[in-house]
PDB file of N, CA and C in Angstrom:
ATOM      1  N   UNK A   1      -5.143  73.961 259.162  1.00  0.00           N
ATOM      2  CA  UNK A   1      -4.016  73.181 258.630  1.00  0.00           C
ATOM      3  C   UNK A   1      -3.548  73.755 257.293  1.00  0.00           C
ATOM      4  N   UNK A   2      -4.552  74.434 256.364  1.00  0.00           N
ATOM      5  CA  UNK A   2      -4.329  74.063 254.999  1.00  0.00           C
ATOM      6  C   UNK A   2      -3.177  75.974 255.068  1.00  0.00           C
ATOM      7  N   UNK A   3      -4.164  77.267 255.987  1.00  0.00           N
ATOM      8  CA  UNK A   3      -3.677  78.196 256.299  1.00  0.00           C
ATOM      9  C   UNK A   3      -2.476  78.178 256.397  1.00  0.00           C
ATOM     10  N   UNK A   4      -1.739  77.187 258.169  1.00  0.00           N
ATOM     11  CA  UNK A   4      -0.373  77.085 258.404  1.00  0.00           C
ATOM     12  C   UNK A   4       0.196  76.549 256.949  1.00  0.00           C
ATOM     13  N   UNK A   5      -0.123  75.732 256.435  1.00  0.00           N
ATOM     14  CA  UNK A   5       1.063  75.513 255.070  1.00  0.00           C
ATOM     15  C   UNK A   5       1.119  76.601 254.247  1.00  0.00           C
ATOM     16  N   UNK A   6       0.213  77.155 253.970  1.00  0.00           N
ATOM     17  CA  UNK A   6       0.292  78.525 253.028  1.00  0.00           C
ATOM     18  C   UNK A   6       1.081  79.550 253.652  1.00  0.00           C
ATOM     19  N   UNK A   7       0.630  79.831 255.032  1.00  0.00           N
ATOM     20  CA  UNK A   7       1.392  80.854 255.675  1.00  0.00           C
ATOM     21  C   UNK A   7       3.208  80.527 255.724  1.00  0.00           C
ATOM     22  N   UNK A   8       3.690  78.989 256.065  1.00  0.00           N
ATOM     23  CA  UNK A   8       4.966  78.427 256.109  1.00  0.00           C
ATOM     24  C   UNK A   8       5.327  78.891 254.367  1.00  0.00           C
ATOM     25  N   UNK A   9       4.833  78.230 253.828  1.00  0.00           N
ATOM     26  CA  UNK A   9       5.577  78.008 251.935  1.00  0.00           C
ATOM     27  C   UNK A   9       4.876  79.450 251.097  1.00  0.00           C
ATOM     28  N   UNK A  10       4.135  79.980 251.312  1.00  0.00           N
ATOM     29  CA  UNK A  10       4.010  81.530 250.444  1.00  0.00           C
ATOM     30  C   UNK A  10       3.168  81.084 249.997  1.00  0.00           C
ATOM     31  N   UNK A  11       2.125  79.812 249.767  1.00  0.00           N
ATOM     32  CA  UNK A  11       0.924  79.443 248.871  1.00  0.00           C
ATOM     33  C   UNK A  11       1.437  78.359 248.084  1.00  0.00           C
ATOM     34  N   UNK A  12       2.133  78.456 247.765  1.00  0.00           N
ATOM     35  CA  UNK A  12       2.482  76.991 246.581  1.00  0.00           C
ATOM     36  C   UNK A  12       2.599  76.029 247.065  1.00  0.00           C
ATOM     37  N   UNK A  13       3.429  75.630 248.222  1.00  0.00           N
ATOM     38  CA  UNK A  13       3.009  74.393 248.669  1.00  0.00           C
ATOM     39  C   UNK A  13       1.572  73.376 249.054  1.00  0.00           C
ATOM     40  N   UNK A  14       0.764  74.992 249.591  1.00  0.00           N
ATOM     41  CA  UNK A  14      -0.399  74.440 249.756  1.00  0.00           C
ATOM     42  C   UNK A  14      -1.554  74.359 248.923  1.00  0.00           C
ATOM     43  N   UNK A  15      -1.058  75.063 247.721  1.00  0.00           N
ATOM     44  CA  UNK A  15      -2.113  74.762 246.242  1.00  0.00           C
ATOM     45  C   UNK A  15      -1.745  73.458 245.963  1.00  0.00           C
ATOM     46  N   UNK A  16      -0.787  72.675 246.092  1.00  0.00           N
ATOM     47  CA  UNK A  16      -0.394  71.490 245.677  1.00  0.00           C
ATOM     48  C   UNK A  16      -0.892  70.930 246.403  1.00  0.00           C
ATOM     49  N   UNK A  17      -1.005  70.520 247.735  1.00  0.00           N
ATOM     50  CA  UNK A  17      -1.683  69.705 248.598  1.00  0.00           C
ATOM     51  C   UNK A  17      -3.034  69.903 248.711  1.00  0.00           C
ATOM     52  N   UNK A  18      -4.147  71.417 248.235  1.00  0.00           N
ATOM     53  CA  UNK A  18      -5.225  71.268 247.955  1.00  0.00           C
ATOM     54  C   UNK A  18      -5.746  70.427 246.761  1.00  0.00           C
ATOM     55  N   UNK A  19      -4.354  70.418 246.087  1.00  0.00           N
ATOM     56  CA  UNK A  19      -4.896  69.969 244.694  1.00  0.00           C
ATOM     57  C   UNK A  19      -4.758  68.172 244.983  1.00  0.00           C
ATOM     58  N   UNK A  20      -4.005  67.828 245.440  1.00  0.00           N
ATOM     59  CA  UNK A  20      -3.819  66.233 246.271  1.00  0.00           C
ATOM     60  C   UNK A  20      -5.098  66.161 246.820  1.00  0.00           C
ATOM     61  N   UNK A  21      -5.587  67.031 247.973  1.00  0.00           N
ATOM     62  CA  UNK A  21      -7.069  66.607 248.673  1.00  0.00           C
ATOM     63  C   UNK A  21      -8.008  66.857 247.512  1.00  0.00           C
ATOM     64  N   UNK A  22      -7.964  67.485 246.893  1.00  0.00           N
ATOM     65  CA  UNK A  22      -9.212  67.602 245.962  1.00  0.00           C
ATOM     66  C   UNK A  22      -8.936  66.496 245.004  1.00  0.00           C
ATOM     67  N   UNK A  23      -8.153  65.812 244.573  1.00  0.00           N
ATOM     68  CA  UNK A  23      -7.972  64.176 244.047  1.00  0.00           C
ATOM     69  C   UNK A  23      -8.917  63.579 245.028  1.00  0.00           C
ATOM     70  N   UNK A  24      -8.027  63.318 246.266  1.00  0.00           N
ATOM     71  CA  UNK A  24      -8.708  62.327 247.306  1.00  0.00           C
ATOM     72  C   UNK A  24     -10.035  62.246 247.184  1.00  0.00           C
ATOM     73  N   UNK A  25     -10.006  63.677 247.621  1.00  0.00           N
ATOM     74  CA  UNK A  25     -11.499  63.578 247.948  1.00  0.00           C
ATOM     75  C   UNK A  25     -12.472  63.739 246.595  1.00  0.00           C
ATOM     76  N   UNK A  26     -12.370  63.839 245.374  1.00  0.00           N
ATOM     77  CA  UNK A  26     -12.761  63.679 244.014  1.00  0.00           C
ATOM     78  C   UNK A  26     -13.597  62.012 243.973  1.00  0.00           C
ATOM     79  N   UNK A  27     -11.957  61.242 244.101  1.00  0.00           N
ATOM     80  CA  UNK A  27     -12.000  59.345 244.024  1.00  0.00           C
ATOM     81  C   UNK A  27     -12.635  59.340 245.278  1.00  0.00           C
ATOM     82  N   UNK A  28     -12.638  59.942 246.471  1.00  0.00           N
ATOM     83  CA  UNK A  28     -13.581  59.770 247.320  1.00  0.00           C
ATOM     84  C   UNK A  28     -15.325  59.253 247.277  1.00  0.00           C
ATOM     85  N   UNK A  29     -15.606  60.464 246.983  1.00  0.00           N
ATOM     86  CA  UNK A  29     -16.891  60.853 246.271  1.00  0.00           C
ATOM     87  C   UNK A  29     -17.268  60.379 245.020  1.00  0.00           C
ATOM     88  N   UNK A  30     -16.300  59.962 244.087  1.00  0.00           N
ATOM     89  CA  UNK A  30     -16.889  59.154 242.816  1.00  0.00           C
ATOM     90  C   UNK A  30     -17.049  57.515 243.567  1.00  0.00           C
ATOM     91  N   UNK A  31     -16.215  56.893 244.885  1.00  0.00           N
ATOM     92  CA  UNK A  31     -16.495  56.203 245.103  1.00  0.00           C
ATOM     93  C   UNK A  31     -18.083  55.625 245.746  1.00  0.00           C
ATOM     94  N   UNK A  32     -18.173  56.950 246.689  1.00  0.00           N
ATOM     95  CA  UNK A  32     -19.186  56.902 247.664  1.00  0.00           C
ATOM     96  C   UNK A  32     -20.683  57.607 246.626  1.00  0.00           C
ATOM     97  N   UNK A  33     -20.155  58.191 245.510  1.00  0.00           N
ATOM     98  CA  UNK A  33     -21.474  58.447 244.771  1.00  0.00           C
ATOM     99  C   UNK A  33     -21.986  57.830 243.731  1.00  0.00           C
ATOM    100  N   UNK A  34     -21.369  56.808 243.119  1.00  0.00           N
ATOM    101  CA  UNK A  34     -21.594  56.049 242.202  1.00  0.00           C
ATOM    102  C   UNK A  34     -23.198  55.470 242.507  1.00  0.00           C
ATOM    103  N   UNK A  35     -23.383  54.864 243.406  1.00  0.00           N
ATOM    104  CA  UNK A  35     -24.611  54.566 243.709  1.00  0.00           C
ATOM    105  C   UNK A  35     -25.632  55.759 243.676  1.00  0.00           C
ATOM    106  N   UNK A  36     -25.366  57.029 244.166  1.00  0.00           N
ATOM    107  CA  UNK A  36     -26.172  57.675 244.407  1.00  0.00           C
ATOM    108  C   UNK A  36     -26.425  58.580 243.167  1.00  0.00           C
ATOM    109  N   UNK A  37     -25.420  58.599 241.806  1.00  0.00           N
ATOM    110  CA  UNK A  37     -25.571  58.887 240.479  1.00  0.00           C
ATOM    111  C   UNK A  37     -26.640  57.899 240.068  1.00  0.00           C
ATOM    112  N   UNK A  38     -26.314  56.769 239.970  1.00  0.00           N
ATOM    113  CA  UNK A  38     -27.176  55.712 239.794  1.00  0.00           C
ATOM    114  C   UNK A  38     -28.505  55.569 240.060  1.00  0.00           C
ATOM    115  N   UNK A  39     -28.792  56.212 241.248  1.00  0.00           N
ATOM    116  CA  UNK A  39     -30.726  56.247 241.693  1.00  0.00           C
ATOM    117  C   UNK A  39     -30.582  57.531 241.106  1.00  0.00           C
ATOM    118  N   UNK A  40     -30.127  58.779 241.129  1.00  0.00           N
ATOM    119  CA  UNK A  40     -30.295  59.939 240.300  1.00  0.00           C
ATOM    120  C   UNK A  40     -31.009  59.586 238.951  1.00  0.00           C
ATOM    121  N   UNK A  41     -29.784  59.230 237.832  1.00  0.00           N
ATOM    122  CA  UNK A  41     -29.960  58.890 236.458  1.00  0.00           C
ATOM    123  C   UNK A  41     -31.693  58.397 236.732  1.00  0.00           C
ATOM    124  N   UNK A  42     -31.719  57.284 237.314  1.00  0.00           N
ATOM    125  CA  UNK A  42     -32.658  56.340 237.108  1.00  0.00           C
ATOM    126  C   UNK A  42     -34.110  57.208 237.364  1.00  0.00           C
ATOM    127  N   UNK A  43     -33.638  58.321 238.305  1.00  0.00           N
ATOM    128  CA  UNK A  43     -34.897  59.580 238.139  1.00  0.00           C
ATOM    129  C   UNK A  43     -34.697  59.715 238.006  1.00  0.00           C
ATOM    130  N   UNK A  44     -34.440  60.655 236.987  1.00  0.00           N
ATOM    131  CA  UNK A  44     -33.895  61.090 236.233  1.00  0.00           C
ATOM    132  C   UNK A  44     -34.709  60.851 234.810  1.00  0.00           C
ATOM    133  N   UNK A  45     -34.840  59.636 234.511  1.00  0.00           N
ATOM    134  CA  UNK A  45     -35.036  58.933 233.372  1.00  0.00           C
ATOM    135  C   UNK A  45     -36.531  58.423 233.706  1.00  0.00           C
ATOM    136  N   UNK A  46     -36.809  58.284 235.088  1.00  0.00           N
ATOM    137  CA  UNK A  46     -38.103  58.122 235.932  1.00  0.00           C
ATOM    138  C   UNK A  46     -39.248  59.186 235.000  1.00  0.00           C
ATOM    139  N   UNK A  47     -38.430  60.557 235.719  1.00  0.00           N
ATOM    140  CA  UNK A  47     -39.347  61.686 235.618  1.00  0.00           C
ATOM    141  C   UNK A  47     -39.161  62.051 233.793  1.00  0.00           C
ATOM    142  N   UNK A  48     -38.420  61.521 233.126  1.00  0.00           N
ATOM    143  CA  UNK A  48     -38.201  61.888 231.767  1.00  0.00           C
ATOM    144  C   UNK A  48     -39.814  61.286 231.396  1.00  0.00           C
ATOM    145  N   UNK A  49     -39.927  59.739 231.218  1.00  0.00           N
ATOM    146  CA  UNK A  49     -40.673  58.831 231.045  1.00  0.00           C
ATOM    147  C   UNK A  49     -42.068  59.028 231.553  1.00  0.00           C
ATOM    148  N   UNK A  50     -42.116  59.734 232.720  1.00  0.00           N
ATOM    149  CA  UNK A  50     -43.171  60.551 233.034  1.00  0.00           C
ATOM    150  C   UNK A  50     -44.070  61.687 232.636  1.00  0.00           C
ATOM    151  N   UNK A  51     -43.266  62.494 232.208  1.00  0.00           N
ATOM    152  CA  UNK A  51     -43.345  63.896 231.580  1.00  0.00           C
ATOM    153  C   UNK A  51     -43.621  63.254 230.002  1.00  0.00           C
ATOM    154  N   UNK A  52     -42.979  62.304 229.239  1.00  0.00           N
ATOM    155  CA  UNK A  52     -43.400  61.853 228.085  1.00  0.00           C
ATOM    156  C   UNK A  52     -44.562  61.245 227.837  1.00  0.00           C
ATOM    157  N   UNK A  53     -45.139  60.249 229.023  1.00  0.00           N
ATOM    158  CA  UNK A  53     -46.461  59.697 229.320  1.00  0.00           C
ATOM    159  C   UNK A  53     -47.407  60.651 229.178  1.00  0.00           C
ATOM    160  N   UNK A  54     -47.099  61.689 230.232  1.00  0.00           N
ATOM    161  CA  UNK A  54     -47.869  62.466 230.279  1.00  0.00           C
ATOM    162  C   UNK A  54     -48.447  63.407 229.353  1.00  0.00           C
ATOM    163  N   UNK A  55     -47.020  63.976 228.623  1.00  0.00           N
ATOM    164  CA  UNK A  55     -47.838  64.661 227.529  1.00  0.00           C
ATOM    165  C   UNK A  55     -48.469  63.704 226.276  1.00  0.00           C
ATOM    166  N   UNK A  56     -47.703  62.554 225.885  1.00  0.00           N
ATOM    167  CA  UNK A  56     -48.516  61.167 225.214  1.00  0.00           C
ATOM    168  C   UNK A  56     -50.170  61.677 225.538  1.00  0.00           C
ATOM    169  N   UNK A  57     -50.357  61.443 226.752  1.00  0.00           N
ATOM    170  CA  UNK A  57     -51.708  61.413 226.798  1.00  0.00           C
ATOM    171  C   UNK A  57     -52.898  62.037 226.972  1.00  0.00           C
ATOM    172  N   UNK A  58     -51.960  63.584 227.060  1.00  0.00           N
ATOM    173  CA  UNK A  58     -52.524  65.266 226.737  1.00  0.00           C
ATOM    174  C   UNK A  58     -53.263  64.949 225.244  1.00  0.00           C
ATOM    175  N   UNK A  59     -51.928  64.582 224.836  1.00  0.00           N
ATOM    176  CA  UNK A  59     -52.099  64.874 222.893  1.00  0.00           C
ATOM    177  C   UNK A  59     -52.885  63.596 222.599  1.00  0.00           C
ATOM    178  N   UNK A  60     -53.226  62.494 223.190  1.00  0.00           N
ATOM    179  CA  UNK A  60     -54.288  61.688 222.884  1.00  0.00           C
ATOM    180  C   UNK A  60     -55.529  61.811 223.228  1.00  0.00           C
ATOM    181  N   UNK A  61     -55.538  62.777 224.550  1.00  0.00           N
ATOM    182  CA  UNK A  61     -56.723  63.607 224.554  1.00  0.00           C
ATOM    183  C   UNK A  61     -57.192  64.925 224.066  1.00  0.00           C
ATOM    184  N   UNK A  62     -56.529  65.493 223.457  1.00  0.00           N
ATOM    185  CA  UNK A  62     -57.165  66.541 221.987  1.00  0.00           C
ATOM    186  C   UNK A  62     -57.252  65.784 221.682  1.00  0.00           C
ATOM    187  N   UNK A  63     -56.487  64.932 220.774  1.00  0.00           N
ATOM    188  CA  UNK A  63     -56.957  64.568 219.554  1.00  0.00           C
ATOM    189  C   UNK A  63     -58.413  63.590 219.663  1.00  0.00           C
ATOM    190  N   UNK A  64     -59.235  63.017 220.904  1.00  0.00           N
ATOM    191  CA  UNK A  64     -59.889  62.601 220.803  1.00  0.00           C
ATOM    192  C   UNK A  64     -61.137  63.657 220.734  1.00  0.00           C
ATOM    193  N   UNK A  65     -60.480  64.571 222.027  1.00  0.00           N
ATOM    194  CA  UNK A  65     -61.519  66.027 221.825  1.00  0.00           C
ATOM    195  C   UNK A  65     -61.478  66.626 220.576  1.00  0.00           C
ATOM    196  N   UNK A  66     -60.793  66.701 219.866  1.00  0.00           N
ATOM    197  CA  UNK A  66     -60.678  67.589 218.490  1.00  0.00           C
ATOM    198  C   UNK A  66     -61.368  66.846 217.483  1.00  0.00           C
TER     199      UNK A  66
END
């Protein structure tokens, strides 16, 4: 589809209408990913909190060994 318009208009017509689907489908995907940013972040912030625990309790064990 996107070819035949480029091939009809020389390309410009159909940079414009890629640039329309790539909107769509942009608000698409911010619609349908919002949730899935959301469990991301949250690991995200999971594995942050983890990795901080963890070394927390590296360095509380030197210092008990030391």
């Amino acid at each position: 589809m996107r070819s035949l318009l480029s091939s009809l208009s020389g390309g410009k017509v159909s940079r414009v209408a890629d640039w329309e689907d790539r909107g769509r489908r942009d608000s698409a995907e911010r619609k349908a990913g919002s949730r899935r940013r959301h469990v991301f972040e949250r690991y995200h912030i999971y594995m942050y909190a983890r990795s901080a625990l963890m070394g927390m309790s590296a360095r509380v064990d030197r210092m008990r060994r030391g």
